[in-house]
PDB file of N, CA and C in Angstrom:
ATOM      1  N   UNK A   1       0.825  -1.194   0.000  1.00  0.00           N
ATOM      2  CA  UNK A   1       0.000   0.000   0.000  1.00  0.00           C
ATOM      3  C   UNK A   1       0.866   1.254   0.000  1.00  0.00           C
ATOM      4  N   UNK A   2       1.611   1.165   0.863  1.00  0.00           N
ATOM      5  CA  UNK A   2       2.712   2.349   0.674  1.00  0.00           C
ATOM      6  C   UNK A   2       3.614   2.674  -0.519  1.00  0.00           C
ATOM      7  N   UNK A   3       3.978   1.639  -0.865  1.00  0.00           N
ATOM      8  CA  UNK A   3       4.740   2.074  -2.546  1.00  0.00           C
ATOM      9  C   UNK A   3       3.760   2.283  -3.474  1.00  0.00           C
ATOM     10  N   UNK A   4       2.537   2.197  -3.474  1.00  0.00           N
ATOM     11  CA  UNK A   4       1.505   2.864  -4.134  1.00  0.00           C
ATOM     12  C   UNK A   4       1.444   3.733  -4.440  1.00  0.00           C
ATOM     13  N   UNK A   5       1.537   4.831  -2.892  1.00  0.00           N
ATOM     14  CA  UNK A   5       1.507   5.773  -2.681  1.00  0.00           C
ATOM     15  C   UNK A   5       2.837   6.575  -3.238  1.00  0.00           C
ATOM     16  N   UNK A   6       4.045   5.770  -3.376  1.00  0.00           N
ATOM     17  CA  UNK A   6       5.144   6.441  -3.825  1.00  0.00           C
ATOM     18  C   UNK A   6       5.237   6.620  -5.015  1.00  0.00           C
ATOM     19  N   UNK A   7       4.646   5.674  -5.686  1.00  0.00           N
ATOM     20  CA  UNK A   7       4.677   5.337  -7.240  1.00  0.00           C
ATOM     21  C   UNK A   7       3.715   6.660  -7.859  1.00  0.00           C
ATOM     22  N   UNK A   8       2.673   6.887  -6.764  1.00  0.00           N
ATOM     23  CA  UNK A   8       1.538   8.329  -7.601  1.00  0.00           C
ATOM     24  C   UNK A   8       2.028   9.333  -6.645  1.00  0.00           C
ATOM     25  N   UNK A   9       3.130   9.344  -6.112  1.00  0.00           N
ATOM     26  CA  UNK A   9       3.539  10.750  -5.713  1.00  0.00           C
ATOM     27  C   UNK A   9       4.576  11.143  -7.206  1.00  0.00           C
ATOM     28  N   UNK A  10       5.358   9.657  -7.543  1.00  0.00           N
ATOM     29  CA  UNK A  10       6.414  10.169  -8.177  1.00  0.00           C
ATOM     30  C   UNK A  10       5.644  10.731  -9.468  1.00  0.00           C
ATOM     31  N   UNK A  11       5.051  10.145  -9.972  1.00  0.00           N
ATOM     32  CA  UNK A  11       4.012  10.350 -11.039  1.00  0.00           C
ATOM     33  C   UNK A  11       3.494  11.533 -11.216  1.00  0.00           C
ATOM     34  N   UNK A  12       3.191  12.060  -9.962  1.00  0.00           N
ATOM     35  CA  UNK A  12       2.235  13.570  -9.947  1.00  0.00           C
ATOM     36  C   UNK A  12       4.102  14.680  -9.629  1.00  0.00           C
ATOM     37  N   UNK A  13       4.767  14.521  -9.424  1.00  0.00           N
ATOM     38  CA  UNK A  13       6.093  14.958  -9.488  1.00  0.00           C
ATOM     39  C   UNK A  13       6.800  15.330 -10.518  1.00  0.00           C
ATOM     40  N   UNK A  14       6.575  14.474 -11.573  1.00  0.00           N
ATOM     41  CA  UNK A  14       7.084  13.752 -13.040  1.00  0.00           C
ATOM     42  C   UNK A  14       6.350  15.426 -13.684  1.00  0.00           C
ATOM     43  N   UNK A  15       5.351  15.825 -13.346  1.00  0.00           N
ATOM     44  CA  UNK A  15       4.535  16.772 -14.355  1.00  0.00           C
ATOM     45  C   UNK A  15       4.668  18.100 -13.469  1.00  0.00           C
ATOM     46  N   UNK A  16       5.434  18.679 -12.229  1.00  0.00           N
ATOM     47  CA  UNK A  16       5.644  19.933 -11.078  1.00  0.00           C
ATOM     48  C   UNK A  16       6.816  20.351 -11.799  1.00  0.00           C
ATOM     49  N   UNK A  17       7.627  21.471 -10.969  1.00  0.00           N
ATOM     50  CA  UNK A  17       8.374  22.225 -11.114  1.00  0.00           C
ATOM     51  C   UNK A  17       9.275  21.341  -9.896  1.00  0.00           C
ATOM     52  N   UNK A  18      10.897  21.698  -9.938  1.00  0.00           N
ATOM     53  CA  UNK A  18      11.524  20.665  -8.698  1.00  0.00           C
ATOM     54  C   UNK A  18      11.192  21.213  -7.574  1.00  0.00           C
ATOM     55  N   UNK A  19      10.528  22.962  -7.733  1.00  0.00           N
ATOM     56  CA  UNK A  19      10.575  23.559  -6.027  1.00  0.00           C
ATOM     57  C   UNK A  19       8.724  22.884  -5.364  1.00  0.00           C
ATOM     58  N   UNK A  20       8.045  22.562  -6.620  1.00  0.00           N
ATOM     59  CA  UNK A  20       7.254  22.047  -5.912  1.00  0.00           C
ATOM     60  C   UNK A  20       6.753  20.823  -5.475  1.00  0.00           C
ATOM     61  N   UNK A  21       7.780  20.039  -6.131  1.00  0.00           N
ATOM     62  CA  UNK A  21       7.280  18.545  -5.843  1.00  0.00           C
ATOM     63  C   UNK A  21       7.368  18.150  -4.077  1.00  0.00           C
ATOM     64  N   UNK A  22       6.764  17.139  -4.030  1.00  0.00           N
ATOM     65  CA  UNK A  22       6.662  16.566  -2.941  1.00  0.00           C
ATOM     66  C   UNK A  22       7.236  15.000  -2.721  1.00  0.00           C
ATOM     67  N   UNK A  23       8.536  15.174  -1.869  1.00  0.00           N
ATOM     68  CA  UNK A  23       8.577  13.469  -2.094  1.00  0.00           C
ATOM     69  C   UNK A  23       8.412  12.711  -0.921  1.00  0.00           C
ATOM     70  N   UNK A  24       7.457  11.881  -1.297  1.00  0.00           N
ATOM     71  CA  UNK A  24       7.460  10.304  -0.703  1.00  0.00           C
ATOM     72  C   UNK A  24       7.909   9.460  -0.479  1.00  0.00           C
ATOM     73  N   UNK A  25       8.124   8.540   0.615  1.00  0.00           N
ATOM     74  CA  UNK A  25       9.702   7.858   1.295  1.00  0.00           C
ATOM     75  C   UNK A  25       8.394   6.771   1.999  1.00  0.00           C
ATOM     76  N   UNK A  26       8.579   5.598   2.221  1.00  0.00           N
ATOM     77  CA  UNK A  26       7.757   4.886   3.207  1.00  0.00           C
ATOM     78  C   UNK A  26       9.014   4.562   3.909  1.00  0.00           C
ATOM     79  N   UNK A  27       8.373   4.027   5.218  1.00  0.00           N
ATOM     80  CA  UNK A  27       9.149   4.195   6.381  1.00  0.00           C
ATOM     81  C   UNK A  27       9.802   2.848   6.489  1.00  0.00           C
ATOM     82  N   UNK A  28      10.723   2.851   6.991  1.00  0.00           N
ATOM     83  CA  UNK A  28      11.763   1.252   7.054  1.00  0.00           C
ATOM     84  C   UNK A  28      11.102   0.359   7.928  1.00  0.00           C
ATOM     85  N   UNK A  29      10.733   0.933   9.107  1.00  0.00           N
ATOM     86  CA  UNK A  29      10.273  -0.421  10.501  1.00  0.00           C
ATOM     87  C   UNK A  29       9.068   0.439  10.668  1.00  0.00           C
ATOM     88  N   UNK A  30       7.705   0.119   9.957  1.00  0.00           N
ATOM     89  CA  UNK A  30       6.617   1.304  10.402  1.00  0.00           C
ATOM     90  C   UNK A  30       6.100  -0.230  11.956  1.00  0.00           C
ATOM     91  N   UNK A  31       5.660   0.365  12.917  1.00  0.00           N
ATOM     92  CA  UNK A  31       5.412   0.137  14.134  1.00  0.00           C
ATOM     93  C   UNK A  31       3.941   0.062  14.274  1.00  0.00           C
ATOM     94  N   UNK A  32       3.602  -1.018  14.919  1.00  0.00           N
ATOM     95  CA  UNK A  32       1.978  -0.826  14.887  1.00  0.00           C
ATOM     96  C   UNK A  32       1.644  -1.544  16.382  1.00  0.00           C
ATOM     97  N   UNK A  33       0.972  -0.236  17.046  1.00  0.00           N
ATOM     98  CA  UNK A  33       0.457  -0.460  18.391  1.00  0.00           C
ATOM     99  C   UNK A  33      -1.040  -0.349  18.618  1.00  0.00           C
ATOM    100  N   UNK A  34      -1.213  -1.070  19.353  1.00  0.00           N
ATOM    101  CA  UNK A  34      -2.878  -0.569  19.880  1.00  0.00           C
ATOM    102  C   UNK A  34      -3.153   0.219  21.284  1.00  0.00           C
ATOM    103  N   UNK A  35      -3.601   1.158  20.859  1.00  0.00           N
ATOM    104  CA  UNK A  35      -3.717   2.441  21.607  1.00  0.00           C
ATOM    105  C   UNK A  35      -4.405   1.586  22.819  1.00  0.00           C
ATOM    106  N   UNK A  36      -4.405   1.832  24.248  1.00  0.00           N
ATOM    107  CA  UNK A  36      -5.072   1.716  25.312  1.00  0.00           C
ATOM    108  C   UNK A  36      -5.437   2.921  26.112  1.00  0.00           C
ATOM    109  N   UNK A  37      -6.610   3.360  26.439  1.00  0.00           N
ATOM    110  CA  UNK A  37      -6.629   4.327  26.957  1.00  0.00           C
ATOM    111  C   UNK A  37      -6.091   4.405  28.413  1.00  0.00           C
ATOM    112  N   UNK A  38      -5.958   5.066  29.268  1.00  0.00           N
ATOM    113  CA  UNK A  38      -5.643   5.083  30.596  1.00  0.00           C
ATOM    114  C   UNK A  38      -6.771   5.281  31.565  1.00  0.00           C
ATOM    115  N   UNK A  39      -7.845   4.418  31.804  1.00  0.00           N
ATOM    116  CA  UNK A  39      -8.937   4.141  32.597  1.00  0.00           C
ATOM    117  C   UNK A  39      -8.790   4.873  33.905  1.00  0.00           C
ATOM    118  N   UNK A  40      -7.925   4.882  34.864  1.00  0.00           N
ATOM    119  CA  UNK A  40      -7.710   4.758  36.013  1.00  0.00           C
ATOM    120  C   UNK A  40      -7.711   6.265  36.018  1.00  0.00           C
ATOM    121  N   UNK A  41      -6.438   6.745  35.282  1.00  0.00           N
ATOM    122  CA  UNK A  41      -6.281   8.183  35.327  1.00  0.00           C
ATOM    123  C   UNK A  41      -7.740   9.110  34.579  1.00  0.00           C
ATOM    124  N   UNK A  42      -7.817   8.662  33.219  1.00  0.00           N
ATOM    125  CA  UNK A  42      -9.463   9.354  32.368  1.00  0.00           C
ATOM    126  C   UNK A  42     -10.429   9.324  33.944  1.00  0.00           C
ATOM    127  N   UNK A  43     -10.770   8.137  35.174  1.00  0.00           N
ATOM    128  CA  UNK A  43     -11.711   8.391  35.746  1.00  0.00           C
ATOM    129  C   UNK A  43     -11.528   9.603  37.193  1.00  0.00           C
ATOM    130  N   UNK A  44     -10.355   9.046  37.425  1.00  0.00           N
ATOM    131  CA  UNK A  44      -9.582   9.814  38.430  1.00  0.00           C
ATOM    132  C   UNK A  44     -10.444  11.401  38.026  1.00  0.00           C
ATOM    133  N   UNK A  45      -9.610  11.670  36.668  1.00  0.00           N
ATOM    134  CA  UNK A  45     -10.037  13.355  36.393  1.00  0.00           C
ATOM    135  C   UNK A  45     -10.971  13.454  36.622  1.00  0.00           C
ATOM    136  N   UNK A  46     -11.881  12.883  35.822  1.00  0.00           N
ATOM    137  CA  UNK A  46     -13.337  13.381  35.476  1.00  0.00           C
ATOM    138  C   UNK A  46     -14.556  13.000  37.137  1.00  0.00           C
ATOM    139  N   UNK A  47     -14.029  12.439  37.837  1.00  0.00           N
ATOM    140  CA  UNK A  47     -14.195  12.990  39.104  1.00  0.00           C
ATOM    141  C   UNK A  47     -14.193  14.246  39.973  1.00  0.00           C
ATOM    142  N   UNK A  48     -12.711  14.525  40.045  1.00  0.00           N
ATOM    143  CA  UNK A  48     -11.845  15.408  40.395  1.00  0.00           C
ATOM    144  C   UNK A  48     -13.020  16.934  39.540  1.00  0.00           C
ATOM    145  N   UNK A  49     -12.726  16.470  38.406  1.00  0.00           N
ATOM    146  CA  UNK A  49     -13.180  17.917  37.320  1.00  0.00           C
ATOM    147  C   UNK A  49     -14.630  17.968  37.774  1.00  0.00           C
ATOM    148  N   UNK A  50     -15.284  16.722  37.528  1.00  0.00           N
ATOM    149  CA  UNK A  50     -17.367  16.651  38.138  1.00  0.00           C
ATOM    150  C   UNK A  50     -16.907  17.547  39.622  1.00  0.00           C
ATOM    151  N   UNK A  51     -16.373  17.187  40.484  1.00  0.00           N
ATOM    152  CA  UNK A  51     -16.576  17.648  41.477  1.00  0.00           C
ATOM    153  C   UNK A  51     -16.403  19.402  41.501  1.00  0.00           C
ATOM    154  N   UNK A  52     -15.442  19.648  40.960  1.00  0.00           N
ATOM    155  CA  UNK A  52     -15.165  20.842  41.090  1.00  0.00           C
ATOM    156  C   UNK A  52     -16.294  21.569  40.440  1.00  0.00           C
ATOM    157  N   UNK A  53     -16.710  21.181  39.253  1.00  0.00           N
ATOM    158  CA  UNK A  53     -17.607  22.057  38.351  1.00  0.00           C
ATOM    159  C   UNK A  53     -19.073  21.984  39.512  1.00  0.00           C
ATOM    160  N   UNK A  54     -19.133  21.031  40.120  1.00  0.00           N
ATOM    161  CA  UNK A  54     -20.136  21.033  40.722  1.00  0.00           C
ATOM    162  C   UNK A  54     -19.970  21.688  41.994  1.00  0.00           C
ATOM    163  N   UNK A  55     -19.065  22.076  42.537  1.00  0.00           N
ATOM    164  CA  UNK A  55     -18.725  23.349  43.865  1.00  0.00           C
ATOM    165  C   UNK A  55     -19.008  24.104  42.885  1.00  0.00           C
ATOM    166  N   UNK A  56     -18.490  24.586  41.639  1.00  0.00           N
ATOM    167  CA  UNK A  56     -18.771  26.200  41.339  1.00  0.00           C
ATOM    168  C   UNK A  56     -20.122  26.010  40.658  1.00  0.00           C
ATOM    169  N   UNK A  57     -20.675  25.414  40.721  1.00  0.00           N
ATOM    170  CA  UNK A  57     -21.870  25.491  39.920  1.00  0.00           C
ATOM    171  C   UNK A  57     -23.171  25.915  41.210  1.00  0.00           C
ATOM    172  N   UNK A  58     -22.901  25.332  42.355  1.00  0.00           N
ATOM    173  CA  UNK A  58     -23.241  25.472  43.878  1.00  0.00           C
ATOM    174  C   UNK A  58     -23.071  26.595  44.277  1.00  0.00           C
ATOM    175  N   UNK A  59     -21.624  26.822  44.320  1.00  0.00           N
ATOM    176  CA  UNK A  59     -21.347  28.241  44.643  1.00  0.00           C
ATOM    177  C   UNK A  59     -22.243  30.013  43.953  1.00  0.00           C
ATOM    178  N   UNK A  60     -22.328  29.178  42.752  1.00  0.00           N
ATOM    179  CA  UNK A  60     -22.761  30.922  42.001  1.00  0.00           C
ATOM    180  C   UNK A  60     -24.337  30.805  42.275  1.00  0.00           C
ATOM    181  N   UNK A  61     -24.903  29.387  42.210  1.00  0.00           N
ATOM    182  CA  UNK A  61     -26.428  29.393  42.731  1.00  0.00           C
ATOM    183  C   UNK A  61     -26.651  30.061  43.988  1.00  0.00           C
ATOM    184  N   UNK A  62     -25.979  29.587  44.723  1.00  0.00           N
ATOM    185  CA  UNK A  62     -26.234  30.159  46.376  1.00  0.00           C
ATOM    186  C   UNK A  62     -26.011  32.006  46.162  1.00  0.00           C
ATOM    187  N   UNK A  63     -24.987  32.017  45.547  1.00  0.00           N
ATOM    188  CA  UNK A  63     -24.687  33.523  45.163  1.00  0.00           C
ATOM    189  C   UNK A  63     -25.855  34.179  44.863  1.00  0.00           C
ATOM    190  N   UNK A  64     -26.442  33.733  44.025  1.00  0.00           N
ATOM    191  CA  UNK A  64     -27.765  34.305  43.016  1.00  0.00           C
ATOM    192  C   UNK A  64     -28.744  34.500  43.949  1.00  0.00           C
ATOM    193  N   UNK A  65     -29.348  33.543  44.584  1.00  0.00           N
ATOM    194  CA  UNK A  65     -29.555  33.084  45.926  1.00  0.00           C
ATOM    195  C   UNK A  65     -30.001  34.256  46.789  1.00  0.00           C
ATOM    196  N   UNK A  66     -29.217  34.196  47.636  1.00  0.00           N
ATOM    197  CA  UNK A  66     -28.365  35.590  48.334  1.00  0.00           C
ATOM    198  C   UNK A  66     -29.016  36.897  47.997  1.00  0.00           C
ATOM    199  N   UNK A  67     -29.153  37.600  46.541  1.00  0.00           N
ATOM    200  CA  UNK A  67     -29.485  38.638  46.249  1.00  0.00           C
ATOM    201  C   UNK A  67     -30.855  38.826  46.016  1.00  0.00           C
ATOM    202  N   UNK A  68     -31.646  37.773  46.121  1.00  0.00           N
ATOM    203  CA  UNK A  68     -33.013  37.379  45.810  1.00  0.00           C
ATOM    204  C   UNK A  68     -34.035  38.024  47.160  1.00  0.00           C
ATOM    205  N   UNK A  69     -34.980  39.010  46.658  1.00  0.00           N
ATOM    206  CA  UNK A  69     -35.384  39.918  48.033  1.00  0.00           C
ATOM    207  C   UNK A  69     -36.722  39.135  48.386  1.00  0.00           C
ATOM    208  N   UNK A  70     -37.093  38.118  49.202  1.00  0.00           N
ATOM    209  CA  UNK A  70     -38.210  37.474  49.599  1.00  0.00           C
ATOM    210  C   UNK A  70     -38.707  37.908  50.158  1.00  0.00           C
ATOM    211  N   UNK A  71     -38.665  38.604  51.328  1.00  0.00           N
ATOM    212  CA  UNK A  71     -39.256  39.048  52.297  1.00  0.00           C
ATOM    213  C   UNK A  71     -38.684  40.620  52.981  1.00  0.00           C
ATOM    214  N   UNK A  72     -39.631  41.905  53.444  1.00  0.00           N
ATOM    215  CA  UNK A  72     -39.035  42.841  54.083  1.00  0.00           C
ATOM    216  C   UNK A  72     -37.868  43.038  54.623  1.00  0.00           C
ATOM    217  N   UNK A  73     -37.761  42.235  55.388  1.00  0.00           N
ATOM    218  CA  UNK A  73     -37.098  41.586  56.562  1.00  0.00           C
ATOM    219  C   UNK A  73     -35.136  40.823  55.482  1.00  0.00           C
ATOM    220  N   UNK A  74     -35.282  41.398  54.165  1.00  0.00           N
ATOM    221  CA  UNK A  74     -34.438  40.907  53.389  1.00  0.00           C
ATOM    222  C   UNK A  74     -33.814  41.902  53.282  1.00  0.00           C
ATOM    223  N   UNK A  75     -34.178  43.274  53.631  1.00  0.00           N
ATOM    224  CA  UNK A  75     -33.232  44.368  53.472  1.00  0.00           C
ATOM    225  C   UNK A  75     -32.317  44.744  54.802  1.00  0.00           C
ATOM    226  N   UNK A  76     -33.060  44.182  55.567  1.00  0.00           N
ATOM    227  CA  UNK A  76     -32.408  44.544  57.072  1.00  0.00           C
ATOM    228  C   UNK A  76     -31.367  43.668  57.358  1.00  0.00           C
ATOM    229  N   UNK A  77     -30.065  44.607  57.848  1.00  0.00           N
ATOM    230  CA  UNK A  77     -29.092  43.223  58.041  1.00  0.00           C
ATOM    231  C   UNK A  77     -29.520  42.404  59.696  1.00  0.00           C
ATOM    232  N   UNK A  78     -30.187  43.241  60.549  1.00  0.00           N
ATOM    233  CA  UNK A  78     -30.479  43.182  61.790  1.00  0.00           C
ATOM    234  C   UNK A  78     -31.878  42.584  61.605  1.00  0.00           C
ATOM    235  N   UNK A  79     -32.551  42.594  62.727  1.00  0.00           N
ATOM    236  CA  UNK A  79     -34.222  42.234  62.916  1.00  0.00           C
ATOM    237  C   UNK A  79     -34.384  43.519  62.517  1.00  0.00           C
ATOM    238  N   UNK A  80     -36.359  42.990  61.613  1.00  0.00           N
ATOM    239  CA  UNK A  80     -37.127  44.200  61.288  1.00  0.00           C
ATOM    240  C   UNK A  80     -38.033  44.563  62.591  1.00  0.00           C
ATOM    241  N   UNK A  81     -37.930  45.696  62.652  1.00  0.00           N
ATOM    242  CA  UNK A  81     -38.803  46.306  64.012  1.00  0.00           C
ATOM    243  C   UNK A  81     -40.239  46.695  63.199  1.00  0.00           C
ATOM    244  N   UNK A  82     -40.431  47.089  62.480  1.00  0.00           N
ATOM    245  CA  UNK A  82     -41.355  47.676  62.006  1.00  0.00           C
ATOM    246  C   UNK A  82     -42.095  47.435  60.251  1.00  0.00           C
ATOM    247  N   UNK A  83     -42.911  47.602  59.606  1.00  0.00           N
ATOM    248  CA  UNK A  83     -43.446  47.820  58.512  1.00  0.00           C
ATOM    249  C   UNK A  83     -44.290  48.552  58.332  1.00  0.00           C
ATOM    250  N   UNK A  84     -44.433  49.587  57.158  1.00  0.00           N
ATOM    251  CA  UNK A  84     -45.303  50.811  56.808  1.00  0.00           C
ATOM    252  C   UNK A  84     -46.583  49.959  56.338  1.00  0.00           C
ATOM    253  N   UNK A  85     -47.852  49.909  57.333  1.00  0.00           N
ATOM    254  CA  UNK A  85     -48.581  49.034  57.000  1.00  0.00           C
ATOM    255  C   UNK A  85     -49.643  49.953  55.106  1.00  0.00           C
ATOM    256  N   UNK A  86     -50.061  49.205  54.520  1.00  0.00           N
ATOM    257  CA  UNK A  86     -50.736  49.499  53.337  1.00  0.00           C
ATOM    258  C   UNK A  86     -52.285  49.795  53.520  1.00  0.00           C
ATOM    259  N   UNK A  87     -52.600  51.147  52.903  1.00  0.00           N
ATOM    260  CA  UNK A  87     -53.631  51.347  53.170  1.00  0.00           C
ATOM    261  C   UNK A  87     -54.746  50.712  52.545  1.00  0.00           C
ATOM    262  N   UNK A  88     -56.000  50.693  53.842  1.00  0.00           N
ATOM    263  CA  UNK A  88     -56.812  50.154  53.519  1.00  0.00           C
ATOM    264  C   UNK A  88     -57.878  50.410  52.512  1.00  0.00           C
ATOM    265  N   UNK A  89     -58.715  49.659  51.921  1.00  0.00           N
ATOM    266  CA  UNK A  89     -59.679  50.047  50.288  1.00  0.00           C
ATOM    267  C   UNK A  89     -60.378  50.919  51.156  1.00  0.00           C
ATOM    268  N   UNK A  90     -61.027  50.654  52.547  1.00  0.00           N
ATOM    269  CA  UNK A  90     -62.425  51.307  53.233  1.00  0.00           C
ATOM    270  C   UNK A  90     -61.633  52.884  53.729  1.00  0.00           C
ATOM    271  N   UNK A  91     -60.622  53.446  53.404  1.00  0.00           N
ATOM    272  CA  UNK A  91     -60.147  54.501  54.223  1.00  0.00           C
ATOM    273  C   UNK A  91     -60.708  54.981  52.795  1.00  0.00           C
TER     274      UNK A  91
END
């Protein structure tokens, strides 16, 4: 398969200029491995990373949280003593 490839490089070479040809060489000892992924470490991270994304994902909710005015009593940093009661329809 590879001298294939050399044979239609030289070919398409045969018809270039010398500054543009391209040459093709196949490799002396080409090496053939089967990739294994690294299980242990890939789960390790994606722990590590879930966890973290999930503190800051916690964190900015509670943040949001926080600024959200529910009740009177949300402006006061202390106890509310008092409220301006709303007047009534019959006044």
């Amino acid at each position: 398969m590879g001298l294939k490839l050399v044979d239609v490089r030289n070919r398409q070479n045969d018809e270039l200029p010398v500054d543009e040809q391209i040459i093709a060489t196949p490799h002396d000892f080409p090496r053939y491995t089967l990739y294994r992924p690294r299980t242990t470490a890939n789960l390790l991270l994606g722990a590590v990373g879930g966890s973290v994304l999930g503190v800051v994902i916690i964190f900015v909710l509670e943040r949001r949280r926080l600024r959200i005015v529910k009740s009177p009593g949300d402006f006061a940093l202390g106890r509310l003593l008092a409220t301006i009661p709303l007047p009534s329809a019959k006044e």
